[in-house]
Protein backbone atom coordinates (compact mmCIF):
# COMPACT_ATOMS: atom_id res chain seq x y z
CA UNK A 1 -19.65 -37.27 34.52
CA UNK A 2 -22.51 -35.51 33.34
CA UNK A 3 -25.36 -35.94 30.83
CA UNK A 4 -26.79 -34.15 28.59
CA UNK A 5 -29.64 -35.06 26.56
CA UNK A 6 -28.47 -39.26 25.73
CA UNK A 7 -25.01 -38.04 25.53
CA UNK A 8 -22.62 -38.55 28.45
CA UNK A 9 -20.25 -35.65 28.35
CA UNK A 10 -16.64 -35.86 30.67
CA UNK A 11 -16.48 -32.80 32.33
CA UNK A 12 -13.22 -33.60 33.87
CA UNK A 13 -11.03 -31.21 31.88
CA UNK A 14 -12.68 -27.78 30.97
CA UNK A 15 -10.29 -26.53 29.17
CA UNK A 16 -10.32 -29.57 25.64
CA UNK A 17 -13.49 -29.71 23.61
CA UNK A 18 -15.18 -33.00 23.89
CA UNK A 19 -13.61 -35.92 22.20
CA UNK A 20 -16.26 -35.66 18.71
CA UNK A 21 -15.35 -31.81 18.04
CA UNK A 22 -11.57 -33.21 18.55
CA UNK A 23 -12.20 -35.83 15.95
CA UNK A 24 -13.79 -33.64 14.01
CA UNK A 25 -11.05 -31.54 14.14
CA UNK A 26 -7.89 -33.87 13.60
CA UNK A 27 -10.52 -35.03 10.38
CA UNK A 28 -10.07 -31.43 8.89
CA UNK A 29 -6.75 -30.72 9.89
CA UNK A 30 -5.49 -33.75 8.35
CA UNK A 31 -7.95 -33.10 5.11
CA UNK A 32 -6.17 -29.63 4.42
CA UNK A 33 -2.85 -30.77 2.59
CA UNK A 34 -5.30 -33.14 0.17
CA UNK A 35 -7.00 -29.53 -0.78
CA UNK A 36 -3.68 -28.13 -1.92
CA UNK A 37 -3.01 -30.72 -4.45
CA UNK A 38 -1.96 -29.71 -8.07
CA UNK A 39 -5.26 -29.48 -9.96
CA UNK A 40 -7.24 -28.52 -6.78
CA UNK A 41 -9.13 -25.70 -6.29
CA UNK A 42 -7.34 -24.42 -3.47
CA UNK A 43 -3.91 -24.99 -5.21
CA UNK A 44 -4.69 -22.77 -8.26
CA UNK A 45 -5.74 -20.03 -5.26
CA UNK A 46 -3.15 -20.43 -3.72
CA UNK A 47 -0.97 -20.12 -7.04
CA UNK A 48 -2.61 -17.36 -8.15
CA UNK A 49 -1.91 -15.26 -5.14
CA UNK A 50 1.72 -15.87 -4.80
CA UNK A 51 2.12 -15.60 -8.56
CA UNK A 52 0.20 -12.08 -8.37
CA UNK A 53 2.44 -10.89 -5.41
CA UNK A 54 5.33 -11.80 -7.36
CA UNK A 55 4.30 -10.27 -10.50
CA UNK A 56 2.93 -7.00 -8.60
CA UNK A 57 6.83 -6.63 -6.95
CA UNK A 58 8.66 -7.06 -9.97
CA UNK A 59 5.98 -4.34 -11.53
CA UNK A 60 6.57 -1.82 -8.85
CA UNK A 61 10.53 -2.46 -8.80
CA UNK A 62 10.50 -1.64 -12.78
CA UNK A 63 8.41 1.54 -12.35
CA UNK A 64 10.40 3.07 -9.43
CA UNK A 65 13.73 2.24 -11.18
CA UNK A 66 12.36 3.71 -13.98
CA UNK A 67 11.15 6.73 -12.13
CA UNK A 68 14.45 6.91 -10.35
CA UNK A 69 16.91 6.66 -13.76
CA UNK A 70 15.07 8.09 -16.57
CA UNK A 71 12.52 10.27 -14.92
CA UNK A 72 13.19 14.04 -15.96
CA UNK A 73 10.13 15.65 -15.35
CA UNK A 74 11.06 16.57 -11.48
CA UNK A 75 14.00 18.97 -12.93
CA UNK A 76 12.04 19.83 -15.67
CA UNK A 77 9.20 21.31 -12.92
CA UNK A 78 12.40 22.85 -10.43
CA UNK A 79 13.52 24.86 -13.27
CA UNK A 80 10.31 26.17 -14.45
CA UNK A 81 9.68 27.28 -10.75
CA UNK A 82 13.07 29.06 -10.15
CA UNK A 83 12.48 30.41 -13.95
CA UNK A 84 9.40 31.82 -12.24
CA UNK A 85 10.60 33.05 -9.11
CA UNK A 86 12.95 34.95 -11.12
CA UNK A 87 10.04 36.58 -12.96
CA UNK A 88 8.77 37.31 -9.81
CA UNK A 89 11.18 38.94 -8.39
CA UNK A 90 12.33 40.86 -11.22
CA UNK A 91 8.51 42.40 -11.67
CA UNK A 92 8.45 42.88 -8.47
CA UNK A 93 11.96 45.23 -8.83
CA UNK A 94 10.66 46.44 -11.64
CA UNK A 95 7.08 47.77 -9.78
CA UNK A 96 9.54 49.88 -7.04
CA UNK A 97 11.20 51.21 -9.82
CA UNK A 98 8.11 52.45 -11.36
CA UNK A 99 6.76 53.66 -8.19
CA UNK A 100 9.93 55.64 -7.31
CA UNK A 101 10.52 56.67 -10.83
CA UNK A 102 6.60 58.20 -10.07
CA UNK A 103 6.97 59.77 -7.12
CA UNK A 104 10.50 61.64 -7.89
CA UNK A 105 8.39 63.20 -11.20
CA UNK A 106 5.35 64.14 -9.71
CA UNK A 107 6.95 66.26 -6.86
CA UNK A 108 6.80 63.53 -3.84
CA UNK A 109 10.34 62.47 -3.50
């Protein structure tokens, strides 16, 4: 044994805490289901963050179904981009054509 200040500490067994910390422990281990007693501050926590994590799932499931079933404006961007790429293209056939049309009348074709 060894002593410390006017406390006599057992030094046989590293490894556990001395026996007040394990009282002190087993005190607030066992005290933890009392805080999680309807009406307790700890049960309205705890409450409030399961009902929240509920309530945010059922939130996102409703917008991504929603997305997913009545969503339109994904097509309604596709078809303004091919619309586009159309234009594109057909200025750009329209440009050589110019160019050509150009060339042949000023005497370079």
């Amino acid at each position: 044994r060894s002593h410390f200040g006017s406390r006599q500490w057992d030094v046989s067994c590293p490894v556990l805490p001395p026996q007040p910390v394990m009282a002190a422990l087993k005190r607030m281990i066992t005290g933890i289901p009392g805080h999680f007693q309807p009406g307790t501050f700890g049960y309205s926590l705890a409450f409030g963050a399961v009902a929240g994590t509920v309530l945010g799932g059922v939130e996102y499931g409703t917008r991504h179904l929603s997305v997913m079933l009545w969503d339109t404006e994904r097509e309604k961007l596709q078809s303004r981009l091919r619309y586009l790429e159309k234009q594109v293209v057909f200025n750009k056939e329209q440009e050589a054509e110019g160019k050509a049309h150009y060339l042949s009348q000023n005497g370079y074709g």
